[in-house]
Protein backbone atom coordinates (compact mmCIF):
# COMPACT_ATOMS: atom_id res chain seq x y z
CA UNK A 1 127.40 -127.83 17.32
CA UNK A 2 127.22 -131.37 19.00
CA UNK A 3 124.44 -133.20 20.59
CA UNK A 4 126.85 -135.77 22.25
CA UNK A 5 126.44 -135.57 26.25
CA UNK A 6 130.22 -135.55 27.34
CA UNK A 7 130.27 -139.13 29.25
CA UNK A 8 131.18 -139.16 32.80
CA UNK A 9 131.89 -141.84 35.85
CA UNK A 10 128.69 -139.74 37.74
CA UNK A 11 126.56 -139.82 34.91
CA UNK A 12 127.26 -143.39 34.21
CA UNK A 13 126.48 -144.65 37.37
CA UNK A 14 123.09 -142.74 37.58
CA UNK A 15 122.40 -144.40 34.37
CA UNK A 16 123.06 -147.63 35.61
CA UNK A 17 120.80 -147.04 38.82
CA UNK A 18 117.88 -145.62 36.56
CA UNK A 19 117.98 -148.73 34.17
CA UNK A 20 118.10 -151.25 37.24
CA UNK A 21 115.21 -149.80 38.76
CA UNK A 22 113.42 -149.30 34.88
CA UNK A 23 114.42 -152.79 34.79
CA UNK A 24 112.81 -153.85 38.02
CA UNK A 25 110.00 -152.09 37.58
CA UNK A 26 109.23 -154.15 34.07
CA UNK A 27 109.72 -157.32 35.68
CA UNK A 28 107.60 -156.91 38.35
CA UNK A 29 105.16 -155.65 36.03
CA UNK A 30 105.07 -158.74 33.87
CA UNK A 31 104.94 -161.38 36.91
CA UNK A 32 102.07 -159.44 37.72
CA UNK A 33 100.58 -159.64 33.85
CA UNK A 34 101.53 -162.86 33.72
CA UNK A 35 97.97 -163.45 33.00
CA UNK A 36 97.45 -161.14 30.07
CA UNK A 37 100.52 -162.68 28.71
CA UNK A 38 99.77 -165.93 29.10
CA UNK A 39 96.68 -164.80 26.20
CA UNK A 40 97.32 -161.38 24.66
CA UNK A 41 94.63 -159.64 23.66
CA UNK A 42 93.26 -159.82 19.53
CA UNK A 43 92.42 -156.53 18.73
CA UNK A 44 89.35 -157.34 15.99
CA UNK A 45 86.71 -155.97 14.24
CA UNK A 46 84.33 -155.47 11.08
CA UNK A 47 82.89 -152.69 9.07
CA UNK A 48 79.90 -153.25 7.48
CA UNK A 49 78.49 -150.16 4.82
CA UNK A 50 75.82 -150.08 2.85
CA UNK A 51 74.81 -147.14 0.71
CA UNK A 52 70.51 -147.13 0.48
CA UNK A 53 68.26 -145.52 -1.71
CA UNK A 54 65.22 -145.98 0.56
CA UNK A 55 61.29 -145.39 -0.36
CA UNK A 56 59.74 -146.36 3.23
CA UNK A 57 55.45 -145.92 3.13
CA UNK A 58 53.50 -145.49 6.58
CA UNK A 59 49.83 -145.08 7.23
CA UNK A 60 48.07 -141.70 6.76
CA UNK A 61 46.17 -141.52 10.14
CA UNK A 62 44.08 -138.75 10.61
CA UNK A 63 44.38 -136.01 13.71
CA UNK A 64 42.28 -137.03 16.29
CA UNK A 65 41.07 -133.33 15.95
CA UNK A 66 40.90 -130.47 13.59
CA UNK A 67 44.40 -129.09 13.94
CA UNK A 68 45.74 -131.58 17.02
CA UNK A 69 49.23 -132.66 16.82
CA UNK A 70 48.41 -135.60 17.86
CA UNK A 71 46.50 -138.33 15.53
CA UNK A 72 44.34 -141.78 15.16
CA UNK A 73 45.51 -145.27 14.65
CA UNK A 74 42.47 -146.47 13.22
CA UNK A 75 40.28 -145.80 10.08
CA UNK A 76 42.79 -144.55 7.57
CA UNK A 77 42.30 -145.00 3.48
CA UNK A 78 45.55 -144.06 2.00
CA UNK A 79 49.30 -144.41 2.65
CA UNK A 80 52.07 -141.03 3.22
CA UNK A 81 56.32 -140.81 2.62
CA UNK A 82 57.56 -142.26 6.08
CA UNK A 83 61.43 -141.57 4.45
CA UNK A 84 62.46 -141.30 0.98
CA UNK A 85 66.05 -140.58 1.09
CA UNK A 86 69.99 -141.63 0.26
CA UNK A 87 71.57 -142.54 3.32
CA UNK A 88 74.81 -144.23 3.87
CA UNK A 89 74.23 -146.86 6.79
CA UNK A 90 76.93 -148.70 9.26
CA UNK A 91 74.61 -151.66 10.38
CA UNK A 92 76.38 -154.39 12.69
CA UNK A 93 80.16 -152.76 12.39
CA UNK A 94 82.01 -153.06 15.27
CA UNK A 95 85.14 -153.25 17.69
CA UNK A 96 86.66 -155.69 20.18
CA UNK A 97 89.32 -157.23 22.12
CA UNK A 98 89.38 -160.97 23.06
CA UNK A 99 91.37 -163.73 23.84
CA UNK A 100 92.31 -166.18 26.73
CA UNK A 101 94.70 -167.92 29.11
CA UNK A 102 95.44 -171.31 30.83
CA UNK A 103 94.08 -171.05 34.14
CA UNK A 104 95.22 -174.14 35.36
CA UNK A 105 96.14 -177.22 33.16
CA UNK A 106 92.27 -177.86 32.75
CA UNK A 107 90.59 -174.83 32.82
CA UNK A 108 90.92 -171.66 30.32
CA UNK A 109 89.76 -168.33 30.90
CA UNK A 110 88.30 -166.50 27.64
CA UNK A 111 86.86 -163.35 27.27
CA UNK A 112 85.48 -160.51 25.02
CA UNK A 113 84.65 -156.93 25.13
CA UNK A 114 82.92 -155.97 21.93
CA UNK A 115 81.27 -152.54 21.12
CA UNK A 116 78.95 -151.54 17.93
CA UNK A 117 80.67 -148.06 16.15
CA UNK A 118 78.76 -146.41 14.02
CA UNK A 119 80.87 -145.53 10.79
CA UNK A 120 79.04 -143.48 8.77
CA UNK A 121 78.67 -140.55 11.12
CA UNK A 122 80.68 -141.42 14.52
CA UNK A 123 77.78 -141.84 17.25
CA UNK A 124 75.33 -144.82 17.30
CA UNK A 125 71.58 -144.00 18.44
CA UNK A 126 72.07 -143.66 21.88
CA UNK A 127 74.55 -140.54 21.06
CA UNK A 128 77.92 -142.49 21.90
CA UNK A 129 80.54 -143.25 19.71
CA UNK A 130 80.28 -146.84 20.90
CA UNK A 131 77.16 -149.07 22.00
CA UNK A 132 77.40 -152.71 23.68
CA UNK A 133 76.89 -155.98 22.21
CA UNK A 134 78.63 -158.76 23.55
CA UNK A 135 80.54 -158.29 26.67
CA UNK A 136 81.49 -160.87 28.81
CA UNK A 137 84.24 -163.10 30.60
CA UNK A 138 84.07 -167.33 31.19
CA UNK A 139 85.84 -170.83 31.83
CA UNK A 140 86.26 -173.21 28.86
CA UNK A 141 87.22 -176.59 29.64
CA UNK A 142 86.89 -180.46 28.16
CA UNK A 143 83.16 -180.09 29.95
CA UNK A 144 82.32 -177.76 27.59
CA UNK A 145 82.02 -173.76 28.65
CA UNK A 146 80.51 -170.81 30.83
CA UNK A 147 79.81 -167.07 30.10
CA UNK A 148 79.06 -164.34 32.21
CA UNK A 149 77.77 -161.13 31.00
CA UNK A 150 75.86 -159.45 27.67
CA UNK A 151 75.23 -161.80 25.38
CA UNK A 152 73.41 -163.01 22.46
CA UNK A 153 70.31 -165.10 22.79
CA UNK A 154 70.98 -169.15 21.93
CA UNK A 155 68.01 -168.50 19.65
CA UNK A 156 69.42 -165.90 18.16
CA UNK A 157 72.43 -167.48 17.32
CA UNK A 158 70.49 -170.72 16.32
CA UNK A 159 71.15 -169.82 12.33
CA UNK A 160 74.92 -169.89 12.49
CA UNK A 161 76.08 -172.96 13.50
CA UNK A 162 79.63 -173.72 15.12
CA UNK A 163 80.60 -176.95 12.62
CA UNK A 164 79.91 -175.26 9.34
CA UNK A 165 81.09 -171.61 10.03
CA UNK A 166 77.63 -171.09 8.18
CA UNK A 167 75.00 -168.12 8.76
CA UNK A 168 71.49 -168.89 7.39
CA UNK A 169 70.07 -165.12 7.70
CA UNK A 170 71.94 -164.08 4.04
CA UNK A 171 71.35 -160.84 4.47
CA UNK A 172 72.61 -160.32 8.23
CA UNK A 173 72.77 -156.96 9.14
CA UNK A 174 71.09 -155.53 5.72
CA UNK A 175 68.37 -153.18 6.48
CA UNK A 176 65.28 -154.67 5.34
CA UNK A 177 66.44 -157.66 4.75
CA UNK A 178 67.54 -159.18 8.19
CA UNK A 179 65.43 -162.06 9.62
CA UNK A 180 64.98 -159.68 12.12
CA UNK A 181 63.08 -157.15 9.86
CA UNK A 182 60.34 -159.99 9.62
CA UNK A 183 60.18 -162.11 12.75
CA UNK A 184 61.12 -161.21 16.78
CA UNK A 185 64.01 -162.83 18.55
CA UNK A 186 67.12 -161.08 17.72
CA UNK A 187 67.56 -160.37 21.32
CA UNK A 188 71.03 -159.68 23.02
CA UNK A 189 70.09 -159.29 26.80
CA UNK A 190 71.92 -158.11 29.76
CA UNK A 191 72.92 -160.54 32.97
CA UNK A 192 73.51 -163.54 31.00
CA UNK A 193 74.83 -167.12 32.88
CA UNK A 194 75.12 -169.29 29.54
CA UNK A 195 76.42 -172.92 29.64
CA UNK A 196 78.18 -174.13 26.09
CA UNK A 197 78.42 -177.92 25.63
CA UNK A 198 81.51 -179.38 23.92
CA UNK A 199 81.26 -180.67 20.02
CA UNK A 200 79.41 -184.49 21.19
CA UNK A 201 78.83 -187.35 18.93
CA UNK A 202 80.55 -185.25 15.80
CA UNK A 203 78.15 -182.55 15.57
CA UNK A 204 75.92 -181.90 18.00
CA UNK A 205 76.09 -178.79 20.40
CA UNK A 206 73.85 -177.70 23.05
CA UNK A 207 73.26 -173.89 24.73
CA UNK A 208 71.68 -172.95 27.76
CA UNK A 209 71.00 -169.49 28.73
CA UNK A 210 70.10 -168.02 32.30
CA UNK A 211 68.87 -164.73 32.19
CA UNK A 212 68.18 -162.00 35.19
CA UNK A 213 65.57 -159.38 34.57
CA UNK A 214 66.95 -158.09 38.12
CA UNK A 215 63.29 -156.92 38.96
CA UNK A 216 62.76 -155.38 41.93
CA UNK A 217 60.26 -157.98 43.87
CA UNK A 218 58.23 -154.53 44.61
CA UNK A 219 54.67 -154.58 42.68
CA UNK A 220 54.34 -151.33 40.84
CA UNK A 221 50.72 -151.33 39.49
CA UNK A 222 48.47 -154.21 38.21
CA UNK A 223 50.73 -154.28 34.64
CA UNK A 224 53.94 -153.90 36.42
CA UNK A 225 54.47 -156.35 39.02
CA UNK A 226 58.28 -156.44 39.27
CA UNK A 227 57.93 -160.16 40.01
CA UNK A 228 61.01 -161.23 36.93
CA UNK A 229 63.31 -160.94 39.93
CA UNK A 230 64.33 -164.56 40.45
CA UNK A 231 67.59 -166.70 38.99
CA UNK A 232 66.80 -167.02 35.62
CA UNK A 233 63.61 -165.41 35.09
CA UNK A 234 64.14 -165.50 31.14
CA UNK A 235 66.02 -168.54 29.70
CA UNK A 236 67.19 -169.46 26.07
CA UNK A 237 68.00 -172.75 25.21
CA UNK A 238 69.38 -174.30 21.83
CA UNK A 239 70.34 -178.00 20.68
CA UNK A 240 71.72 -178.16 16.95
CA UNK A 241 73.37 -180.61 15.06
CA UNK A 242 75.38 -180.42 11.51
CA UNK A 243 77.97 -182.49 9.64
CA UNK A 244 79.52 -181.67 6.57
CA UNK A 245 76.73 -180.54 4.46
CA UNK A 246 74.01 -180.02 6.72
CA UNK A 247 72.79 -179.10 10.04
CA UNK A 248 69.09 -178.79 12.28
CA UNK A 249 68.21 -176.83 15.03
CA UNK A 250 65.76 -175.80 17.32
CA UNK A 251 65.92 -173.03 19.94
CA UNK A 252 63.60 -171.88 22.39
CA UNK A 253 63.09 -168.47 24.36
CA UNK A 254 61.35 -168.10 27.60
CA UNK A 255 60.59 -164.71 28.85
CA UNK A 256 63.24 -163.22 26.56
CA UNK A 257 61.96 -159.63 26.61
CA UNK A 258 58.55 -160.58 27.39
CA UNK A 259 58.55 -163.19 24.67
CA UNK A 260 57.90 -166.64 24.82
CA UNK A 261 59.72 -168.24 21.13
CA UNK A 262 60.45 -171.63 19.26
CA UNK A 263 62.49 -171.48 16.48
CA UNK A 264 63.79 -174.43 13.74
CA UNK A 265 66.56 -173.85 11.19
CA UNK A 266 67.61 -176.06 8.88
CA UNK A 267 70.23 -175.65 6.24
CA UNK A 268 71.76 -178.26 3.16
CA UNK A 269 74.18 -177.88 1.25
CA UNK A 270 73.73 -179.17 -2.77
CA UNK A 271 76.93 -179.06 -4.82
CA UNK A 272 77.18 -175.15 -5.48
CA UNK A 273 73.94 -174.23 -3.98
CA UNK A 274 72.67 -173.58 -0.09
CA UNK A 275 68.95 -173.61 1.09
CA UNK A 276 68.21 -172.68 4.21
CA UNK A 277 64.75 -172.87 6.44
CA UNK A 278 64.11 -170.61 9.56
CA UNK A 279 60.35 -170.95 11.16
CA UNK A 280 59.27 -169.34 14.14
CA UNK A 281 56.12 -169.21 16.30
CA UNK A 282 56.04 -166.73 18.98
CA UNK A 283 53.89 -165.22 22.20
CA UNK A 284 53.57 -162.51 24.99
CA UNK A 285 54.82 -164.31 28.27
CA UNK A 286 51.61 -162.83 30.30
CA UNK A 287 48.45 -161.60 29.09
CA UNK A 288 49.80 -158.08 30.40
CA UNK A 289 52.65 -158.46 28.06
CA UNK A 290 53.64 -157.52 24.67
CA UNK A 291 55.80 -158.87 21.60
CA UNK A 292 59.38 -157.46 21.75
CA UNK A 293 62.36 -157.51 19.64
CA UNK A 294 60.95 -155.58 16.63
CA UNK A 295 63.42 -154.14 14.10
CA UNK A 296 64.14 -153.00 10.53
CA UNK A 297 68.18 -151.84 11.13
CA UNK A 298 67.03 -148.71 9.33
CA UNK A 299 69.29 -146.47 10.91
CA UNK A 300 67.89 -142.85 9.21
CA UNK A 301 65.14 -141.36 10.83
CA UNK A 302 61.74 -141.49 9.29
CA UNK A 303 59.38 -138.29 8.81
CA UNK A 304 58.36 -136.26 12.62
CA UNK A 305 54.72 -135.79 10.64
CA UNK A 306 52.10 -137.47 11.68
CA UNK A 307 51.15 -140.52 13.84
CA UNK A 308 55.16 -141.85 14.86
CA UNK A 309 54.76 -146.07 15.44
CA UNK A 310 58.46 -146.42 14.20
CA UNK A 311 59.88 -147.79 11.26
CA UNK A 312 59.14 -151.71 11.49
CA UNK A 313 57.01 -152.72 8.79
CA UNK A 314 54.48 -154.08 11.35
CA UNK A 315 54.62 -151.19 13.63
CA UNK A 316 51.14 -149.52 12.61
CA UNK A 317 49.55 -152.72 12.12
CA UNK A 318 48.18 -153.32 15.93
CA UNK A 319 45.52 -150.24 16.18
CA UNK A 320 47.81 -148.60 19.01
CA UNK A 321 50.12 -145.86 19.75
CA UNK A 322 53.05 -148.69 20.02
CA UNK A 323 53.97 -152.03 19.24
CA UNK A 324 50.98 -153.66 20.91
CA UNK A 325 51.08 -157.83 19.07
CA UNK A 326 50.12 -160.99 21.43
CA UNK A 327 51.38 -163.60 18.50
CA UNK A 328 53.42 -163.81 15.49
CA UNK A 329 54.03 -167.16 13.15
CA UNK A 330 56.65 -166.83 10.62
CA UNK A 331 58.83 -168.41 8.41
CA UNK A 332 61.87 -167.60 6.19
CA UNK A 333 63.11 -169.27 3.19
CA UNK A 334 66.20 -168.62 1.76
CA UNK A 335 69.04 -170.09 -0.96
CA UNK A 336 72.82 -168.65 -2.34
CA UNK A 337 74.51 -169.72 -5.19
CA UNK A 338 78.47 -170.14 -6.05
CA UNK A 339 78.05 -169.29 -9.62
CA UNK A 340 81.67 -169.32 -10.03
CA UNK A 341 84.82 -167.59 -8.70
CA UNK A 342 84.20 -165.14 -6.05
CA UNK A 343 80.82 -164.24 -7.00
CA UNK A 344 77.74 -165.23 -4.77
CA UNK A 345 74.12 -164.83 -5.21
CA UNK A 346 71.22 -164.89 -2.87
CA UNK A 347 67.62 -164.84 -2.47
CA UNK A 348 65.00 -164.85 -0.02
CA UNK A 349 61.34 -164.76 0.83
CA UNK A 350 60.11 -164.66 4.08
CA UNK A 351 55.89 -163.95 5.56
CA UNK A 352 54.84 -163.79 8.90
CA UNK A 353 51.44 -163.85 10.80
CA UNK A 354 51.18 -161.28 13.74
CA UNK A 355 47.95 -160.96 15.96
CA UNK A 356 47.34 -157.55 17.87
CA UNK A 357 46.69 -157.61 20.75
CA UNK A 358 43.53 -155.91 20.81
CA UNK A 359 40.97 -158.84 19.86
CA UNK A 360 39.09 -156.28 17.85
CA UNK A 361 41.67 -156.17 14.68
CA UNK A 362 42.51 -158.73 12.49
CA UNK A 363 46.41 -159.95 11.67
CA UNK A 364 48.67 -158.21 10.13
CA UNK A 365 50.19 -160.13 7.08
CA UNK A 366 53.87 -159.61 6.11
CA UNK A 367 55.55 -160.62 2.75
CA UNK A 368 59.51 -159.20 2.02
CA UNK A 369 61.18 -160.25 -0.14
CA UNK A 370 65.11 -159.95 -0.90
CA UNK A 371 67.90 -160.45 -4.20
CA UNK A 372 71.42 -159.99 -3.56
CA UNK A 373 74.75 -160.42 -5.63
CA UNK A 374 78.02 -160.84 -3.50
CA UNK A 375 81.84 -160.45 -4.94
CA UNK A 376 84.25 -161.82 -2.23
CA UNK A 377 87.67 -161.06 -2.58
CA UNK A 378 88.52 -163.24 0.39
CA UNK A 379 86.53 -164.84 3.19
CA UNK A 380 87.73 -161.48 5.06
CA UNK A 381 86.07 -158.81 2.26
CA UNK A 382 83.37 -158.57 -0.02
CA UNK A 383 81.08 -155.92 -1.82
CA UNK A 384 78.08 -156.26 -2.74
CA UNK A 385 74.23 -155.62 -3.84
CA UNK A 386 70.81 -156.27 -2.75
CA UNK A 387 66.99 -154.98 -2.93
CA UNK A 388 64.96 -155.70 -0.53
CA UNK A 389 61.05 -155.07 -0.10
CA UNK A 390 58.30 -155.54 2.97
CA UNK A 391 54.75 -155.03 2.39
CA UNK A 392 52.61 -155.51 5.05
CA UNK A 393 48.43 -155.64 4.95
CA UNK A 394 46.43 -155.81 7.91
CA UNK A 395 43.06 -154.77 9.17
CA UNK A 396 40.68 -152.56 7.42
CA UNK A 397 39.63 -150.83 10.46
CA UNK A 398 43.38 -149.98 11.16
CA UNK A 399 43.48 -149.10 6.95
CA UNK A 400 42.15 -150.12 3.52
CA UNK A 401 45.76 -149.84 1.88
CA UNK A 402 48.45 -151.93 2.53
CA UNK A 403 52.52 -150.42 3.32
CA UNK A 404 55.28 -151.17 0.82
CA UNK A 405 58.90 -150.27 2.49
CA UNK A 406 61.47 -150.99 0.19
CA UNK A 407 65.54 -150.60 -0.35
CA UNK A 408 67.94 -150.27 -2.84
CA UNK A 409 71.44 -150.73 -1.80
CA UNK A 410 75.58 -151.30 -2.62
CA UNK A 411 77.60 -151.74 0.02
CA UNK A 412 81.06 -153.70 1.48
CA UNK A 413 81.63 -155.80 4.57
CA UNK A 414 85.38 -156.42 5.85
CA UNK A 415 86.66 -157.73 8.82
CA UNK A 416 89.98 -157.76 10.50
């Protein structure tokens, strides 16, 4: 039996009127892509796994009545299991497209459309398979550039700097052990306009960051006026500066989820070894207002028994039913080492000060602390170990025994 279609003059000339118009058809598609051309899309990505042995303590409130389900915040003398558990955790992996394209002969647009996928078991917290991080489109020219959209915080992005391709939180993304486990900040708002200055004078770069709250303007009640509903109602600025083994800077947050920050990094480098410095001090924007930005990036749920504050170290701390803190100094020290060949190790100590807002309790007083060995097998891939531990003590009204949350963990980190 044959396959071969018996050739023809009719059938030839249909084929030759289908692949003109197929051929048409493409070109007018690319003079109309000419743009996507012009900057094809980089498909990119990372996955970053860690497998955690966790032993996570929270206070043992009492019900607020014999056999309530619901319970105190105050006047508790021991500590309970908040989660003791093996849990494989995807913290910080993710998947984007970006790229960009000559405009004119001056102006290039650049883009990015990034989403957070959760690896370990497909959906992130809010259910999805994919959550936003940093979306956004802008014009990048000799003046420096522009952004429009979801973006991280300058401060935020104050401890890598552009320079040194260098990231002062060690353990980013670790649970337990990212700056963001011990101070606020690590904000990535929505309806950002963000100015980026050009490299100046060798090493100095400069961020500014409008932010809409896109409040209504319509008073709600006497804590809700509605009144963040001007052009930047939060802003984020950043100035840093770093040359070839070093680099300063200071950012500063102004009603950045109802957080006024300033922030100071510093990082050297000394033959094999890196130190780097992070201090923060930190307030409510209005009296009516509360810290925000608290984390762990624990991603397993805790215990549903008894009183639920969430799994931040200093959640229980503030003698409420939530995260109720007016102030917060902190500070985060930190040094790796090149011992030799592709292995890396790290270590890190960080404390913080946070007031409660209710005048009535005293701070609560956080210590973690975090060790870490690193094997790269390129500057693309590496495995690795850490422990990290949090204790925090506060007021003896709120308890008389301080919380110990603590990790064990091996993980890897690629990215493509």
């Amino acid at each position: 039996m044959s396959f071969q279609t018996p050739w023809s003059v009719v059938r030839s000339h249909v084929a030759r009127k289908i692949f003109q118009r197929n051929a048409l058809t493409a070109a007018v598609g690319i003079a109309l892509s000419a743009n996507a051309f012009a900057g094809f899309p980089t498909l990119y990505g990372k996955i970053h796994l860690t497998a955690n042995q966790y032993d996570l303590e929270k206070i043992n409130f009492d019900p607020t009545a014999a056999g309530a389900t619901t319970y105190k915040h105050v006047g508790a003398t021991g500590v309970t299991t908040e989660l003791d558990t093996f849990a494989l955790e995807s913290t910080g992996s993710r998947l984007g497209i970006q790229g960009d394209f000559d405009a004119s002969s001056s102006v290039t647009v650049f883009y990015r459309l990034e989403y957070g996928v959760d690896v370990d078991n497909g959906t992130n917290s809010n259910g999805r398979e994919l959550s936003q991080r940093n979306i956004f489109g802008g014009l990048r020219g000799d003046w420096g550039s522009i952004l429009v959209g979801k973006n991280d915080t300058p401060l935020k992005t104050l401890q890598t700097n552009t320079v040194l391709r260098t990231d002062v939180d060690r353990f980013n993304d670790s649970p337990l052990g990212d700056i963001g486990t011990y101070i606020v900040g690590e904000n990535r708002p929505d309806n950002v306009i963000q100015y980026t200055s050009p490299i100046w004078f060798g090493g100095l770069e400069v961020n500014l960051a409008a932010i809409q709250a896109e409040e209504t303007g319509v008073p709600v009640s006497a804590t809700n006026q509605q009144d963040d509903n001007d052009f930047a109602s939060g802003k984020s600025v950043s100035v840093t500066y770093g040359k070839a083994k070093w680099f300063v800077g200071v950012g500063y947050d102004n009603n950045v989820v109802t957080t006024d920050a300033l922030r100071a990094v510093g990082e050297v480098t000394l033959g094999a070894v890196k130190l780097g410095a992070i201090y923060q001090t930190a307030e409510r924007h209005e009296d009516v207002d509360s810290l925000g930005g608290l984390s762990t990036f624990v991603g397993s749920n805790g215990t549903t028994l008894g009183a639920q504050n969430g799994l931040n170290p200093l959640s229980e701390w503030d003698g409420a039913s939530g995260n109720a803190f007016k102030e917060q100094d902190g500070y985060v020290l930190n040094a790796q080492w090149k011992i030799a060949g592709p292995w890396l190790a790290k270590i890190q100590y960080a404390s913080s000060t946070t007031t409660p807002t209710n005048a009535l309790y005293a701070d609560a007083e956080l210590e973690g602390i975090a060790v870490g060995l690193d094997y790269n097998f390129n500057a693309g891939t590496r495995v690795f170990g850490y422990f990290a531990s949090v204790e925090v003590d506060g007021d003896d009204k709120i308890s008389t025994k301080a919380t110990t949350d603590s990790t064990a963990a091996l993980g890897f980190d690629f990215r493509f």
